[in-house]
N, C-alpha and C. Protein backbone atom coordinates (compact mmCIF):
# COMPACT_ATOMS: atom_id res chain seq x y z
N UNK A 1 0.85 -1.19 0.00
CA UNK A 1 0.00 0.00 0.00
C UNK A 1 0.88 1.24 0.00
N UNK A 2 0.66 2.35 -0.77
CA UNK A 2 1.46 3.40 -0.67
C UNK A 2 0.48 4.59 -0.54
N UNK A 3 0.89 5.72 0.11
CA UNK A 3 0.13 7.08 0.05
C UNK A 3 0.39 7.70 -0.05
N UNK A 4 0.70 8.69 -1.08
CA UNK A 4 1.65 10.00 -1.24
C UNK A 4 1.40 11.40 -0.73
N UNK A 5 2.07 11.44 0.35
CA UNK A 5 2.07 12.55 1.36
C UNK A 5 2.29 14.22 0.54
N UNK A 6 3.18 13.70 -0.19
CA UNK A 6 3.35 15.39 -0.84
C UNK A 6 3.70 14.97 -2.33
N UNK A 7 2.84 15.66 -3.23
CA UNK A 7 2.77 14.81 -4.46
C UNK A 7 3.82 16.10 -5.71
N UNK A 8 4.52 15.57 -6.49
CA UNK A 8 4.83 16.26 -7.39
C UNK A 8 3.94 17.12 -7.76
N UNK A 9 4.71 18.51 -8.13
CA UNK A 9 4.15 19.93 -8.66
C UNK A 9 4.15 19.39 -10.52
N UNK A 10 4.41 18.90 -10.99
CA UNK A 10 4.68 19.19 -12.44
C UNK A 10 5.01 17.23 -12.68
N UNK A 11 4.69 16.73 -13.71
CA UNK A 11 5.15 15.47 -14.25
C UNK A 11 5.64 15.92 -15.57
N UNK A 12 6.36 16.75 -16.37
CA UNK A 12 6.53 16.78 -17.18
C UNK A 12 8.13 16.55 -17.70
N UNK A 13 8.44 15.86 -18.35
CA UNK A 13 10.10 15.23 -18.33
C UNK A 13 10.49 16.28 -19.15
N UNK A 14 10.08 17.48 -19.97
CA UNK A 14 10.91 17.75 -20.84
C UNK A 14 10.03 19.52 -20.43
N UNK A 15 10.57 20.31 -21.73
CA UNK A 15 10.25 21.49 -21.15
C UNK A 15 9.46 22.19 -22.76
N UNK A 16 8.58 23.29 -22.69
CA UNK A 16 8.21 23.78 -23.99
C UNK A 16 9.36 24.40 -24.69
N UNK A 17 10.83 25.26 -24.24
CA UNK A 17 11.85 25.30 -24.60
C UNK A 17 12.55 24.27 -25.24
N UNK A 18 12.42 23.74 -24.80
CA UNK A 18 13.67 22.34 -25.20
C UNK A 18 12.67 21.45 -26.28
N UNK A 19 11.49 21.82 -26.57
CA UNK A 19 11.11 21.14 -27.62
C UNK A 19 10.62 21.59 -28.63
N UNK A 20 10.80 23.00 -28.73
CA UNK A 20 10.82 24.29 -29.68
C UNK A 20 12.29 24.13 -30.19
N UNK A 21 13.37 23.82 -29.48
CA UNK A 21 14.34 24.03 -29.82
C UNK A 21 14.97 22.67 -31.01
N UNK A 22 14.45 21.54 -30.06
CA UNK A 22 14.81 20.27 -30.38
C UNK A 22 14.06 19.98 -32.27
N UNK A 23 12.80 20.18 -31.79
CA UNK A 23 11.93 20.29 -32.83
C UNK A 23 11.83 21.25 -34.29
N UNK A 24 12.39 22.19 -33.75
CA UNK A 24 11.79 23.06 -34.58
C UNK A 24 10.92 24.02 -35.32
N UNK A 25 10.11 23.91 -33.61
CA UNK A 25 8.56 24.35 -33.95
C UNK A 25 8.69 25.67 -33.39
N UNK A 26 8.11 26.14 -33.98
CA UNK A 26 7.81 28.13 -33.88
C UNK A 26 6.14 28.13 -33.23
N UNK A 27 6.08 29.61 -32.75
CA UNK A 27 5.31 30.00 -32.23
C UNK A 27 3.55 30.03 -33.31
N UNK A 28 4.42 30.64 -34.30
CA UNK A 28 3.45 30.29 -35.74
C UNK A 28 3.14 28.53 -35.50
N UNK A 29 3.35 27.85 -36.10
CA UNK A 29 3.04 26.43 -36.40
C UNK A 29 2.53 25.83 -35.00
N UNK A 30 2.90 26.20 -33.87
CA UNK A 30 2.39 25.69 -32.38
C UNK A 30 1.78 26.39 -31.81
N UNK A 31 1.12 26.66 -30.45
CA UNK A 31 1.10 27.49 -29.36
C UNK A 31 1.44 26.47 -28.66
N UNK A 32 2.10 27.19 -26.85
CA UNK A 32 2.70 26.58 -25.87
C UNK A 32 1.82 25.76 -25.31
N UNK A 33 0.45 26.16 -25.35
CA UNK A 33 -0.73 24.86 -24.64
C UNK A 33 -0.37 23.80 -25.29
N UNK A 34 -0.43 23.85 -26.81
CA UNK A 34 -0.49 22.62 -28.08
C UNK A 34 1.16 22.04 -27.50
N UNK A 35 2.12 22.72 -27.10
CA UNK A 35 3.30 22.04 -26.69
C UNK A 35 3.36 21.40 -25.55
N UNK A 36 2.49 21.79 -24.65
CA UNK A 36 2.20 21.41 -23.22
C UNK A 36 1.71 20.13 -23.14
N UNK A 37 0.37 20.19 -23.72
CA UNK A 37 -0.32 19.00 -24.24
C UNK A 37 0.63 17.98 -24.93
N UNK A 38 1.17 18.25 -25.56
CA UNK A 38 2.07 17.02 -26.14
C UNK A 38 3.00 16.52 -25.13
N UNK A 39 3.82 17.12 -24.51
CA UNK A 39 4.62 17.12 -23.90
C UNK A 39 3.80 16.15 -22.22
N UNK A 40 2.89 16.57 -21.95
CA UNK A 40 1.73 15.80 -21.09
C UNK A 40 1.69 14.29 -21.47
N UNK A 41 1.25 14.04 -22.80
CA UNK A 41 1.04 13.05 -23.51
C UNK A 41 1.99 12.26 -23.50
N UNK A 42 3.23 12.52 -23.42
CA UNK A 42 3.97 11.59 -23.88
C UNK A 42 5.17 11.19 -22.80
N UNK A 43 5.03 12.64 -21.44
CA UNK A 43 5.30 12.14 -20.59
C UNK A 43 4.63 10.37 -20.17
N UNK A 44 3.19 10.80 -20.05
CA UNK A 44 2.58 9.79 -19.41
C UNK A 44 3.16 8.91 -20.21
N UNK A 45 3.09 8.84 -21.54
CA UNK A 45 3.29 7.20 -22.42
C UNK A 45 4.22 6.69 -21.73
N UNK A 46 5.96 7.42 -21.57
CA UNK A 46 6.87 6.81 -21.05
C UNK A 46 7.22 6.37 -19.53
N UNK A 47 6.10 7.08 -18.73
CA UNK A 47 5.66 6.58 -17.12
C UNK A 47 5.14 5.62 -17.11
N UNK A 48 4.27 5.44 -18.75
CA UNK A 48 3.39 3.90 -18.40
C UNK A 48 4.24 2.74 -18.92
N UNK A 49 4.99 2.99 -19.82
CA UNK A 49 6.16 1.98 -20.40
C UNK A 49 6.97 1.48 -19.19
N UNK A 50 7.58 2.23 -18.41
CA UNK A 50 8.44 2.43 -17.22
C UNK A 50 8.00 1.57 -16.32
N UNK A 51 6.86 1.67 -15.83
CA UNK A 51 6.14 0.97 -14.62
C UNK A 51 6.15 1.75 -13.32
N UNK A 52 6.42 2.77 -13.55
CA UNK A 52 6.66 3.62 -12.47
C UNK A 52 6.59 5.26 -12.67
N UNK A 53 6.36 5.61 -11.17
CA UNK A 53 6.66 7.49 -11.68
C UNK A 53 7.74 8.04 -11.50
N UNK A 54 8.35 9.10 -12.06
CA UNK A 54 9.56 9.70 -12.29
C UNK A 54 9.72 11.11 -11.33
N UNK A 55 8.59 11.76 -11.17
CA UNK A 55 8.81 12.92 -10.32
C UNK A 55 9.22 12.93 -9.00
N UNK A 56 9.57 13.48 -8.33
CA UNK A 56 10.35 13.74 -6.79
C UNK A 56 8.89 13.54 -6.05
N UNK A 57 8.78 12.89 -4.96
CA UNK A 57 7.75 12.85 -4.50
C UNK A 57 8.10 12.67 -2.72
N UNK A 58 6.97 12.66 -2.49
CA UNK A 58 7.24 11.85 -0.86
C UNK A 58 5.80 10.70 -0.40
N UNK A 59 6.15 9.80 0.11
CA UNK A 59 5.22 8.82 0.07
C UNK A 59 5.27 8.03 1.04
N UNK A 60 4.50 7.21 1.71
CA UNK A 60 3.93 6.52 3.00
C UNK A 60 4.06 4.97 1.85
N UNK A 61 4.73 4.32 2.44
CA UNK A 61 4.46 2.57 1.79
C UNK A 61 4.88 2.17 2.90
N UNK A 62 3.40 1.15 3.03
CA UNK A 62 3.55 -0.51 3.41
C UNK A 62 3.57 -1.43 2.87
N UNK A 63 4.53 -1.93 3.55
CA UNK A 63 4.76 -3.86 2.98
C UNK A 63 4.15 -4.24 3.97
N UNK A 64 3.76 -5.61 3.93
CA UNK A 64 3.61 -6.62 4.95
C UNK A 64 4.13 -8.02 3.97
N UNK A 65 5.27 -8.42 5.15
CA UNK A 65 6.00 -9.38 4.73
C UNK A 65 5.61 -11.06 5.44
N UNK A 66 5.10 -11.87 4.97
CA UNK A 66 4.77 -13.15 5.50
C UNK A 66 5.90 -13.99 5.75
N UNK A 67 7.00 -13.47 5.99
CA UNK A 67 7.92 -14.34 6.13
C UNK A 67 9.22 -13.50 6.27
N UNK A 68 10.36 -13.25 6.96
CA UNK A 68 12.17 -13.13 7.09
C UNK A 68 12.60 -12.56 6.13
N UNK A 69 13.29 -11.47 5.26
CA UNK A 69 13.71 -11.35 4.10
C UNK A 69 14.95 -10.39 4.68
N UNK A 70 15.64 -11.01 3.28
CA UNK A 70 17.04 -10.09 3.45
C UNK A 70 16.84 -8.68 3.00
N UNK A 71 15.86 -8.53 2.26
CA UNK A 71 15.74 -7.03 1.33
C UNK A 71 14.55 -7.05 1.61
N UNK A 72 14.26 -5.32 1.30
CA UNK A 72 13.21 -4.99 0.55
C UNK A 72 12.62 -4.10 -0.02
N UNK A 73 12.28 -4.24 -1.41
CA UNK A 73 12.32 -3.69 -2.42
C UNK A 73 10.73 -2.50 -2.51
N UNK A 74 11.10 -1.17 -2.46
CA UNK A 74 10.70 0.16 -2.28
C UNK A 74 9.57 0.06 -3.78
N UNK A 75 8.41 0.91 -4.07
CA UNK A 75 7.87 0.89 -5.33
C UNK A 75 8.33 2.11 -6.16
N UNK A 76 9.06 2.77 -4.93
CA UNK A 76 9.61 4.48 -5.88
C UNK A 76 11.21 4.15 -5.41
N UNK A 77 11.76 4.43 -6.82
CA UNK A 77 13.30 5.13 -6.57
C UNK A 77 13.68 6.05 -8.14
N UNK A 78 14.75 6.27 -7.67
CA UNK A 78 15.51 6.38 -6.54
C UNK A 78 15.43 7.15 -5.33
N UNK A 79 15.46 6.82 -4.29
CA UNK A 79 15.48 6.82 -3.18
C UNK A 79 16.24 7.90 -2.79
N UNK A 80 15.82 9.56 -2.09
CA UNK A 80 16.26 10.68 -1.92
C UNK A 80 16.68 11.23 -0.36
N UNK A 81 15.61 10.44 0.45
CA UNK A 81 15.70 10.48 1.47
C UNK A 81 14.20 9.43 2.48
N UNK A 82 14.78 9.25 3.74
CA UNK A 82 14.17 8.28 4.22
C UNK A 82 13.40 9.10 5.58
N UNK A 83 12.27 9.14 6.14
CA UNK A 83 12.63 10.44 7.12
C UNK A 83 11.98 9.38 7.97
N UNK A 84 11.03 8.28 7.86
CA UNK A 84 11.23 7.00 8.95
C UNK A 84 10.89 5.71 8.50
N UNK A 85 11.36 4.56 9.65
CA UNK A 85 10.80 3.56 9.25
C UNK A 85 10.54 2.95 10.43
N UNK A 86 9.76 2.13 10.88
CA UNK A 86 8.72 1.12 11.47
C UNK A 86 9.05 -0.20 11.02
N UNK A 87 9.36 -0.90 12.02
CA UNK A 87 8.84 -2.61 12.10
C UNK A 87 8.22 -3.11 12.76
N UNK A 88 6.86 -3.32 12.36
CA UNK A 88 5.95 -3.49 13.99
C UNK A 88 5.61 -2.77 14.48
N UNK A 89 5.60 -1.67 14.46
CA UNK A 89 5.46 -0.22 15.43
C UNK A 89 6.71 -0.32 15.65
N UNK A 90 7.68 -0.93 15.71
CA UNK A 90 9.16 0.02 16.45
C UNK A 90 9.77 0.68 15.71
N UNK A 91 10.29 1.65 15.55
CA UNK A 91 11.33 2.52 15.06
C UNK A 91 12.57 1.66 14.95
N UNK A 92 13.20 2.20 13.64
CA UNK A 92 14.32 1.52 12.89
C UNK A 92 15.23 3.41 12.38
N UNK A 93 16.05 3.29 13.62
CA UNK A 93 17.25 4.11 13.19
C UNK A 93 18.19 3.74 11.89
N UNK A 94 18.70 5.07 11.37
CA UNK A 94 19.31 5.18 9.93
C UNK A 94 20.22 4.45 10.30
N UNK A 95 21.05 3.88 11.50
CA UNK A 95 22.30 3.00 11.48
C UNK A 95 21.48 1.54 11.75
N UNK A 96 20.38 1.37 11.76
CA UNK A 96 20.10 -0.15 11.77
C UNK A 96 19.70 -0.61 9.95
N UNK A 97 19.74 0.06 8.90
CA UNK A 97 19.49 -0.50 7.88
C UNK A 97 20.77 0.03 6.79
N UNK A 98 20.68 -0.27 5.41
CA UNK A 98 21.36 0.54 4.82
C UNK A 98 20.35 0.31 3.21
N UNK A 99 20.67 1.36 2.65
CA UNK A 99 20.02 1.91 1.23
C UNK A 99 20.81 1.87 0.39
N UNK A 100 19.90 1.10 -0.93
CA UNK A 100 20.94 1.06 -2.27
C UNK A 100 19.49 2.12 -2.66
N UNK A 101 20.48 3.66 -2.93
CA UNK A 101 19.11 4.15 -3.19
C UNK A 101 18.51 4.34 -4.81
N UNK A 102 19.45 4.01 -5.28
CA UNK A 102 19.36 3.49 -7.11
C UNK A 102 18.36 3.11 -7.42
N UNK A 103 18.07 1.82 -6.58
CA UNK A 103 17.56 0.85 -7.11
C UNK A 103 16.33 0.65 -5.93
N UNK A 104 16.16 1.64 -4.92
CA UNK A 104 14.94 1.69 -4.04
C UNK A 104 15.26 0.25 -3.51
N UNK A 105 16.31 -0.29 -2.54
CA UNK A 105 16.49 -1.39 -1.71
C UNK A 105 16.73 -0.97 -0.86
N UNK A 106 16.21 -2.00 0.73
CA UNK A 106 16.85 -1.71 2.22
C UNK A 106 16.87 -3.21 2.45
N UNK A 107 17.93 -2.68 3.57
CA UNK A 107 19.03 -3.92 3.66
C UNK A 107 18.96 -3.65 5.32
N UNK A 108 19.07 -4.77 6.17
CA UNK A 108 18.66 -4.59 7.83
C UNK A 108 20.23 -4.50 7.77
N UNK A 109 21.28 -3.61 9.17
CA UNK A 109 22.29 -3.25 9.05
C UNK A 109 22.66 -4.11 10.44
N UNK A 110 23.91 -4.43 10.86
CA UNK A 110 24.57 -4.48 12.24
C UNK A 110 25.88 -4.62 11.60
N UNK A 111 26.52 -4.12 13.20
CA UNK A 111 27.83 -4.24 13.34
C UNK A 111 28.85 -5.90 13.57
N UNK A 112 27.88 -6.63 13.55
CA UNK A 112 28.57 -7.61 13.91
C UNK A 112 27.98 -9.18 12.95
N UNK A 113 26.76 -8.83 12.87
CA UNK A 113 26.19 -10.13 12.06
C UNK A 113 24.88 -9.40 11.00
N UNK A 114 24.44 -10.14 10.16
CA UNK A 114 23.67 -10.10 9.60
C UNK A 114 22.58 -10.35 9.66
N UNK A 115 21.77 -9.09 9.50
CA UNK A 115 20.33 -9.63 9.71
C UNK A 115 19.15 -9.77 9.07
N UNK A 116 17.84 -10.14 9.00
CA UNK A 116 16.81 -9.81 7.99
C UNK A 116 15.37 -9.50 8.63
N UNK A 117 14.70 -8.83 7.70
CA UNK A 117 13.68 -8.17 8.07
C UNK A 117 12.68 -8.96 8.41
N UNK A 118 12.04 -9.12 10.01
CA UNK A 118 10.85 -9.83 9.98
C UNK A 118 10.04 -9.93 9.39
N UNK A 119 9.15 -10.97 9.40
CA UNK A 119 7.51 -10.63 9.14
C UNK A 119 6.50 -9.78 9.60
N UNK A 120 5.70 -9.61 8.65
CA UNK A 120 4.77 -8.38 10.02
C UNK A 120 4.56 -7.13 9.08
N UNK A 121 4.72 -5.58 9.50
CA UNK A 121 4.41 -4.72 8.79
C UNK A 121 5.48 -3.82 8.95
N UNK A 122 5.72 -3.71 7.50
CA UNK A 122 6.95 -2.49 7.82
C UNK A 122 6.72 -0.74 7.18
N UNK A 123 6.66 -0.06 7.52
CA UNK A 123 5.94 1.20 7.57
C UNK A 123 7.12 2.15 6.77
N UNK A 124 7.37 2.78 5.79
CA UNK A 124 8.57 3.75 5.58
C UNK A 124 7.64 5.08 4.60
N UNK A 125 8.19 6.28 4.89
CA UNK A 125 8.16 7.42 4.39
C UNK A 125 9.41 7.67 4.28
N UNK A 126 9.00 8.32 2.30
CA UNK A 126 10.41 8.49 2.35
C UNK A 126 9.96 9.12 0.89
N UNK A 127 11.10 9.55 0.38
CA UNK A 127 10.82 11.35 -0.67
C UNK A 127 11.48 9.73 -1.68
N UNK A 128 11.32 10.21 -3.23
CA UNK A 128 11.69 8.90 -4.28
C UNK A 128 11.54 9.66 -5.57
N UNK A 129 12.16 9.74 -6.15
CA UNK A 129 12.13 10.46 -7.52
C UNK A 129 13.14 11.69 -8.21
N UNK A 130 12.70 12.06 -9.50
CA UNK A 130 13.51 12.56 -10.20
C UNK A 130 13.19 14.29 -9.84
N UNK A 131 13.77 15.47 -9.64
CA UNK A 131 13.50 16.65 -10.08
C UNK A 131 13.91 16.59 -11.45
N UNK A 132 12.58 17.34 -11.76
CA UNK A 132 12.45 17.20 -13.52
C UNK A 132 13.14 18.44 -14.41
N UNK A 133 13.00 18.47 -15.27
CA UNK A 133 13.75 19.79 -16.20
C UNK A 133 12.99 21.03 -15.85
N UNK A 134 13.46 22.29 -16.27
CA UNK A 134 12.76 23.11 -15.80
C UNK A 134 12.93 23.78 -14.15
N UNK A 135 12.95 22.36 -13.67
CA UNK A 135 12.84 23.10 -11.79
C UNK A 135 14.55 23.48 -11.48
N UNK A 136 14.63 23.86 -10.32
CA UNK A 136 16.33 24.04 -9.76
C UNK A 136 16.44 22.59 -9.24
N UNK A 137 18.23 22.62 -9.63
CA UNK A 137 18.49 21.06 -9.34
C UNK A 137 18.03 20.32 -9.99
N UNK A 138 17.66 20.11 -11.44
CA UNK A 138 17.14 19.15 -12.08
C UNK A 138 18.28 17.85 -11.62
N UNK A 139 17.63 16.84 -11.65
CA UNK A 139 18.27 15.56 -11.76
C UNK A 139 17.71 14.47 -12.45
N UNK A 140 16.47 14.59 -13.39
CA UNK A 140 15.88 13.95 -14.80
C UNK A 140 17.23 13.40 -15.13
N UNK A 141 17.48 12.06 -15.50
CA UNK A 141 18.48 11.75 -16.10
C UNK A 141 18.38 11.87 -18.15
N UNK A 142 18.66 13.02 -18.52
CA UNK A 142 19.00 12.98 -19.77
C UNK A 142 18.57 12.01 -20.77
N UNK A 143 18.60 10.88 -20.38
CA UNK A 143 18.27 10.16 -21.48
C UNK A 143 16.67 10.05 -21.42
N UNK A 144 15.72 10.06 -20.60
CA UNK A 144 14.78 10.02 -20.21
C UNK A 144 14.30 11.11 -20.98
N UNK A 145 14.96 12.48 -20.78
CA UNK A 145 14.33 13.91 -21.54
C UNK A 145 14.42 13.75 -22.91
N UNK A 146 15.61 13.11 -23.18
CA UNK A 146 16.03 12.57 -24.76
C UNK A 146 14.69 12.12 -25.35
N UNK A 147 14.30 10.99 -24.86
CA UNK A 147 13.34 9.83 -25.26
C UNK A 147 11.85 10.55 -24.92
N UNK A 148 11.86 11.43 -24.37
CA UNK A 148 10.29 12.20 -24.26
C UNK A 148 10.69 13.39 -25.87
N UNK A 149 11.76 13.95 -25.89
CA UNK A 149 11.55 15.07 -26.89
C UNK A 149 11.52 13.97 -28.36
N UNK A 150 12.14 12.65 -28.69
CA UNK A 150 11.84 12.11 -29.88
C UNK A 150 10.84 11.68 -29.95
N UNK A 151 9.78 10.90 -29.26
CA UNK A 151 7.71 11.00 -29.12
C UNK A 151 7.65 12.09 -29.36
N UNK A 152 8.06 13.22 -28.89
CA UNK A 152 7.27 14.43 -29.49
C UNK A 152 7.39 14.73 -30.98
N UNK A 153 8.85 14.73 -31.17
CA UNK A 153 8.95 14.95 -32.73
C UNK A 153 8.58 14.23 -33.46
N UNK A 154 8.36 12.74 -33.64
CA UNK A 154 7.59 11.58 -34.29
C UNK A 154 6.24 11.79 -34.08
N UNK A 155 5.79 12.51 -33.32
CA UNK A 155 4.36 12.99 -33.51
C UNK A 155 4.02 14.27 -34.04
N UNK A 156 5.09 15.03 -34.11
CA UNK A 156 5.19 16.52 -34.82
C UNK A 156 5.44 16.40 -36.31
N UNK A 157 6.78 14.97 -36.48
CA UNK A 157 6.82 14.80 -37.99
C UNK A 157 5.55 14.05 -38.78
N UNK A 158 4.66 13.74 -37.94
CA UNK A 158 4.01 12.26 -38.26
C UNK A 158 2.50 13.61 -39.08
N UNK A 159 2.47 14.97 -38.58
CA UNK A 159 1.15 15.65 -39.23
C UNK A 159 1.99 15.85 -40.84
N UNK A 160 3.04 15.55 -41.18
CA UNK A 160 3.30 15.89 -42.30
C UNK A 160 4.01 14.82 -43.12
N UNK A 161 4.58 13.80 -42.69
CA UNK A 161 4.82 12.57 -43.55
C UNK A 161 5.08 11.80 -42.38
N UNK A 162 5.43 10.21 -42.50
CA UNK A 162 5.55 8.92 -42.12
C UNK A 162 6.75 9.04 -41.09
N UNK A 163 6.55 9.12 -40.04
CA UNK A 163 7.36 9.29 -38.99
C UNK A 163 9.25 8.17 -39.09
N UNK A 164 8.57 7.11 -39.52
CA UNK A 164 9.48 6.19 -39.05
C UNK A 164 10.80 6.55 -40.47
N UNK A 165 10.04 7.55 -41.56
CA UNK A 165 11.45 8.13 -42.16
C UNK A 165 13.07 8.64 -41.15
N UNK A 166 13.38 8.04 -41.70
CA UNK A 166 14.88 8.71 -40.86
C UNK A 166 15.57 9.59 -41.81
N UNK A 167 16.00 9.56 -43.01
CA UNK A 167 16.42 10.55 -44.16
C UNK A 167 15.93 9.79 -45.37
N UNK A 168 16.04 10.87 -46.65
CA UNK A 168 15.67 10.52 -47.87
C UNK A 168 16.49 10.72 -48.48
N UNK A 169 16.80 11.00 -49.90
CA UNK A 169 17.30 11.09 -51.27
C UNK A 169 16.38 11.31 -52.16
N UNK A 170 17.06 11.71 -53.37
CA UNK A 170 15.78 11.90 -54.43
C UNK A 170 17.03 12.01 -55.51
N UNK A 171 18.22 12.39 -55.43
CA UNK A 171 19.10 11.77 -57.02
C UNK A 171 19.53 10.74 -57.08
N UNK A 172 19.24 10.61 -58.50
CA UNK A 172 19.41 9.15 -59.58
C UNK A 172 18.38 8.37 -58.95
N UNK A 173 18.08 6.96 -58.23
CA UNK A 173 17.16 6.50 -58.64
C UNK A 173 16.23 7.00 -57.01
N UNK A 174 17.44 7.22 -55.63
CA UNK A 174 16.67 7.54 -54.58
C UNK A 174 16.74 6.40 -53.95
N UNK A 175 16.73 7.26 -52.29
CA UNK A 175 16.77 6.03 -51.15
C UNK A 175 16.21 6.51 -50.10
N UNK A 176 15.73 5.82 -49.21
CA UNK A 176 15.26 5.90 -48.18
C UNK A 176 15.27 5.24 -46.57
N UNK A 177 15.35 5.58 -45.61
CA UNK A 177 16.20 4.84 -44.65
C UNK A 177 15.30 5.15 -43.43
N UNK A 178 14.53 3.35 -42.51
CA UNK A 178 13.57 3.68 -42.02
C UNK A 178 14.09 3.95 -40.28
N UNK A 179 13.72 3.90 -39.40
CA UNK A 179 13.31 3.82 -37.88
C UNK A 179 12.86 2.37 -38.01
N UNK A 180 13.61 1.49 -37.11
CA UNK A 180 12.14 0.82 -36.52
C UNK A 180 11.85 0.96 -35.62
N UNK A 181 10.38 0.72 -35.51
CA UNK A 181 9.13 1.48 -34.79
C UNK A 181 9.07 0.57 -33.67
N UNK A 182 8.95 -0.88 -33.93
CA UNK A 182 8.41 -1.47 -33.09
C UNK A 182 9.66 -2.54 -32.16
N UNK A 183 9.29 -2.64 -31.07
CA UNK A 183 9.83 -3.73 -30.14
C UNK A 183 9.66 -4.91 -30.29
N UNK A 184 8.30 -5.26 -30.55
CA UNK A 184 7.44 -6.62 -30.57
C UNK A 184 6.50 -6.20 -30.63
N UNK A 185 5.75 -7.43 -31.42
CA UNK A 185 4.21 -7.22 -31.63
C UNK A 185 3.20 -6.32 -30.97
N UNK A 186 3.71 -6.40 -29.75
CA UNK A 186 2.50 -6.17 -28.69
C UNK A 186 3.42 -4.77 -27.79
N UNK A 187 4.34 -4.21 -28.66
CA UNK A 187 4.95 -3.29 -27.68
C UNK A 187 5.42 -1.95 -28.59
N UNK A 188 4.12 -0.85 -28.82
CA UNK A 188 4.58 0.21 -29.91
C UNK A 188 5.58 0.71 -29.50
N UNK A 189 6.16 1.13 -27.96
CA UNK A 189 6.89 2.28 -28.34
C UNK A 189 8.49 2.10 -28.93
N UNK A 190 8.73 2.70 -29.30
CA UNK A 190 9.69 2.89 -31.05
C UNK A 190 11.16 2.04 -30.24
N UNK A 191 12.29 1.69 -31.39
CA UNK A 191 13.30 1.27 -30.60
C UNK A 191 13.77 1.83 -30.22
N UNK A 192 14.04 3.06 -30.72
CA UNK A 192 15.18 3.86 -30.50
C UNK A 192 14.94 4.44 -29.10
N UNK A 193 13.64 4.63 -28.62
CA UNK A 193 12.94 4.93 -27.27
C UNK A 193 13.13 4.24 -26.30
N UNK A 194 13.20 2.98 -26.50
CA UNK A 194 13.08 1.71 -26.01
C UNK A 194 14.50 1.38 -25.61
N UNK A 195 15.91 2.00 -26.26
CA UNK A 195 16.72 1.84 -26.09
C UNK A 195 17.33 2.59 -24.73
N UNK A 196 16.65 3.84 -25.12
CA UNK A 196 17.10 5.22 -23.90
C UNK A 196 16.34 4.90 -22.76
N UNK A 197 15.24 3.98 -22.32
CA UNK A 197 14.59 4.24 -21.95
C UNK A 197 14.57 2.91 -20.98
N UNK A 198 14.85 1.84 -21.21
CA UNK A 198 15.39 0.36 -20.66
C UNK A 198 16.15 0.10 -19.40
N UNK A 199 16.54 1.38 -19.41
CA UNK A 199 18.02 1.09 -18.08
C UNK A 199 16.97 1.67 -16.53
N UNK A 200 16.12 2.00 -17.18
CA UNK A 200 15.22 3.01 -16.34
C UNK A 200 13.82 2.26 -15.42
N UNK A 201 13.60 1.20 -16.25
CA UNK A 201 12.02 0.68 -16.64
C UNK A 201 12.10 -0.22 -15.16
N UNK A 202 10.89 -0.28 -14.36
CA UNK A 202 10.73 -1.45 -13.36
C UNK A 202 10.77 -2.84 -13.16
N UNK A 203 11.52 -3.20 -12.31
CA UNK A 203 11.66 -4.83 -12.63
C UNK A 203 10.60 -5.51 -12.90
N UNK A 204 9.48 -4.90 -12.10
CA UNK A 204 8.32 -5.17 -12.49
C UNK A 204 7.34 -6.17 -14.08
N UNK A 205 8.42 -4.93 -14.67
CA UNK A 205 7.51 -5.17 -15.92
C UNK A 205 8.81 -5.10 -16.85
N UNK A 206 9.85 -5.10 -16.50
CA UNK A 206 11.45 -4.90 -17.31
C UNK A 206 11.41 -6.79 -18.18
């Protein structure tokens, strides 16, 4: 169960700058709503590809564990800060665990032996996510903004010819050189997306 105590101001991975710029689109041919909106759109596509959300957040999750475990695995990371945790109702000081905060893992800590997390209910608040472009301190990892501004432009090139063009020719007899689009049958978003976008995605659904 999770509850998000203080929810992101903005989900947007990329910025109306940076996709005026990237793109090519003028004030003539767009307005900033029509950029907004896209930019909305395609955030979400790559949050839903992902399995997860990307914005800085802060959030209340429970586990309840039926059994001893060495780990356990957070539904938001990376992992920014932890401000408590609960086992059972007891309090778990920052020197009784340790954080791989990459990858949203806790690990029970001692000085002398190793230990693992009971069964029962374990309670943590704790902040998980990206500051996005646009804000101070961005920490969006780049490739992520990458892979939101090419959805945009494959949907910007796509009102005027066949997106999955990559370049043309037209002397002597002419050539043409495609994108591929697809992953698998059952998985539109493009490769090249799919590529930037992989290192990122939840085990979940990875």
């Amino acid at each position: 169960m999770l509850e998000i105590i203080a929810a992101a101001t903005s989900t947007r991975l990329t910025t109306v700058d940076a996709v005026r710029a990237d793109c090519g689109i003028t004030l003539d041919q767009a307005s900033d709503s029509d950029v907004e909106r896209w930019i909305d759109q395609q955030s979400a596509a790559i949050v839903g590809w992902l399995g997860r959300p990307l914005a800085l957040e802060t959030v209340r999750e429970t586990l309840l564990e039926r059994s001893s475990t060495d780990m356990l695995a957070l539904a938001r990371f990376p992992i920014v800060d932890i401000a408590s945790l609960t086992v059972n109702g007891t309090p778990i000081d920052e020197d009784g665990y340790a954080v791989n905060r990459a990858a949203g893992l806790l690990y029970r800590r001692s000085p002398t032996r190793c230990l693992f997390w009971p069964h029962g209910e374990t309670v943590i608040t704790y902040s998980a996510g990206y500051v996005l472009p646009g804000e101070a301190g961005r920490t969006l990892p780049h490739d992520i903004e990458r892979a939101t501004l090419l959805l945009i432009r494959y949907g910007w090139l796509a009102q005027s010819r066949d997106p999955s063009i990559r370049s043309e020719t037209e002397d002597g007899v002419g050539a043409t050189t495609w994108f591929s689009s697809l992953g698998t049958n059952s998985d539109s978003m493009p490769l090249e997306v799919q590529g930037l976008l992989s290192p990122y995605r939840s085990p979940a659904v990875g």
